[in-house]
C-alpha atoms as a PDB file:
ATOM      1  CA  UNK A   1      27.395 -88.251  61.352  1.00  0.00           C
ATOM      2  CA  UNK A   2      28.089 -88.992  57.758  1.00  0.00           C
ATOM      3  CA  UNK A   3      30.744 -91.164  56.748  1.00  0.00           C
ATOM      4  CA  UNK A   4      31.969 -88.311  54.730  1.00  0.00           C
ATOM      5  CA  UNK A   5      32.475 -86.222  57.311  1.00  0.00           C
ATOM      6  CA  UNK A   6      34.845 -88.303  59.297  1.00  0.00           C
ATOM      7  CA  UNK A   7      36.450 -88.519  56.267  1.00  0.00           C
ATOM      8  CA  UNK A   8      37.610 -85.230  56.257  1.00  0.00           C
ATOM      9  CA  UNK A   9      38.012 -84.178  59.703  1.00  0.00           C
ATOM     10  CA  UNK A  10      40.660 -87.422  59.337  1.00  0.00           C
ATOM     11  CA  UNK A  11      42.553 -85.354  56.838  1.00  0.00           C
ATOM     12  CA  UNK A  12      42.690 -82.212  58.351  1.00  0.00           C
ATOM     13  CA  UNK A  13      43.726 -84.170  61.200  1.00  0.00           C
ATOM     14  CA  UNK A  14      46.862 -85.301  58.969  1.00  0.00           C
ATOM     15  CA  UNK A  15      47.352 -81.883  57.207  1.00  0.00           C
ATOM     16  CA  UNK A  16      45.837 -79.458  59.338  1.00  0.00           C
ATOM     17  CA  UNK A  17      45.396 -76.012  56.833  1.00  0.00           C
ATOM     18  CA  UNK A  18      47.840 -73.347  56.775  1.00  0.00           C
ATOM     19  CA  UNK A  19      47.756 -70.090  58.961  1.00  0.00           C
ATOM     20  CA  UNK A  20      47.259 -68.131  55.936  1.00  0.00           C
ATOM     21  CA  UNK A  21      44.062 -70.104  55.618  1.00  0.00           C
ATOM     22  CA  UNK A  22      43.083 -70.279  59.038  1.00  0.00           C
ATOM     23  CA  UNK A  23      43.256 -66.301  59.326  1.00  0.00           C
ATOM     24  CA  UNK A  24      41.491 -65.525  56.063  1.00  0.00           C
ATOM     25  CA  UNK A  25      38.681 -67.912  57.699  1.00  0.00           C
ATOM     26  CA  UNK A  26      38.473 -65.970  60.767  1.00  0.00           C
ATOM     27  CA  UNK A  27      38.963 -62.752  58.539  1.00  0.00           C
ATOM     28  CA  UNK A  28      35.487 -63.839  56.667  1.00  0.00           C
ATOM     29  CA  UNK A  29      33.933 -64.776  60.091  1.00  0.00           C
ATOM     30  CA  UNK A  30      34.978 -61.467  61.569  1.00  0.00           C
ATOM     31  CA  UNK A  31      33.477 -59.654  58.816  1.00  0.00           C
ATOM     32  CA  UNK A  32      29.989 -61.177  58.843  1.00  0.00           C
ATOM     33  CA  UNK A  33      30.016 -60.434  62.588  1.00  0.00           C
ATOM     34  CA  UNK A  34      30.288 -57.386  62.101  1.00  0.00           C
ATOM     35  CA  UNK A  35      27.724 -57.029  59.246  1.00  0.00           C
ATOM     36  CA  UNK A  36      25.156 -58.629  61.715  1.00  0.00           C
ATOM     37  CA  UNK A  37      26.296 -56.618  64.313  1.00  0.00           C
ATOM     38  CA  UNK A  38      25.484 -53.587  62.374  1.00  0.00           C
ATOM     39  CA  UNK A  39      22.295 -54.944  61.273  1.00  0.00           C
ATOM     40  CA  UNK A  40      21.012 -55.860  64.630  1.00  0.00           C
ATOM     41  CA  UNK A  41      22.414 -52.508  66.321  1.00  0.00           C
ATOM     42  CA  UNK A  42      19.684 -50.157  63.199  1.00  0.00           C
ATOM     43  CA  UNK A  43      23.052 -49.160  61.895  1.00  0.00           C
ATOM     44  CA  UNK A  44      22.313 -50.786  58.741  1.00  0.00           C
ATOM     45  CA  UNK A  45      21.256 -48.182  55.768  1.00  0.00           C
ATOM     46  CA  UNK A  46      17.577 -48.708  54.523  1.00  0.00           C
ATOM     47  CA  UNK A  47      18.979 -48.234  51.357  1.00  0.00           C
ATOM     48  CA  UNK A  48      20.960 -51.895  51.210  1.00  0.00           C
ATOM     49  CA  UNK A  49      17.515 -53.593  52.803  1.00  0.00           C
ATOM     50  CA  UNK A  50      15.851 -56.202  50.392  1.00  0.00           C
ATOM     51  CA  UNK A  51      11.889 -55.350  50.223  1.00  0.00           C
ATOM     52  CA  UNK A  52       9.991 -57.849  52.213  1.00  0.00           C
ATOM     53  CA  UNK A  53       7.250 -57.716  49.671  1.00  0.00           C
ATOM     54  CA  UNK A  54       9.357 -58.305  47.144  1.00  0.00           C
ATOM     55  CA  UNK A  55      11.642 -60.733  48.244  1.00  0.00           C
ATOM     56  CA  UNK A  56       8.242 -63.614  48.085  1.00  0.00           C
ATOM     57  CA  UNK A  57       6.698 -64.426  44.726  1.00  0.00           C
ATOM     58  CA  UNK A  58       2.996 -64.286  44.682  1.00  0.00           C
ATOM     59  CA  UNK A  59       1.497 -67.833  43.523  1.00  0.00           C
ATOM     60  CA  UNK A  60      -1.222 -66.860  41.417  1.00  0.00           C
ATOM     61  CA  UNK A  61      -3.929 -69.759  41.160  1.00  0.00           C
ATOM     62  CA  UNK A  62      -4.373 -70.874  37.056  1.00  0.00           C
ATOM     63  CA  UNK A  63      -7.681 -70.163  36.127  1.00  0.00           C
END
């Protein structure tokens, strides 16, 4: 584990975050949940789906 790390778990240790902050964390986490949920339920539009094709660039050798 990084030295950083510890670093910062000791501080949140010392001043843990608010519950305004804790809920708009688990708000955030919630709502990607769901997201995936939707997507791995078929639920998810086709419309808001990122082309395969398009999503990898096509290395073209130089000549």
């Amino acid at each position: 584990m990084n030295f950083r790390h510890l670093l910062r778990m000791s501080g949140w240790a010392r001043h843990p975050p608010s519950w305004r902050r804790v809920l708009i964390g688990l708000v955030v986490l919630g709502l990607c949940l769901a997201l995936f949920g939707l997507e791995r339920a078929g639920l998810w539009p086709d419309a808001l789906t990122l082309d395969q094709r398009a999503a990898k660039p096509t290395i073209h050798p130089a000549p």
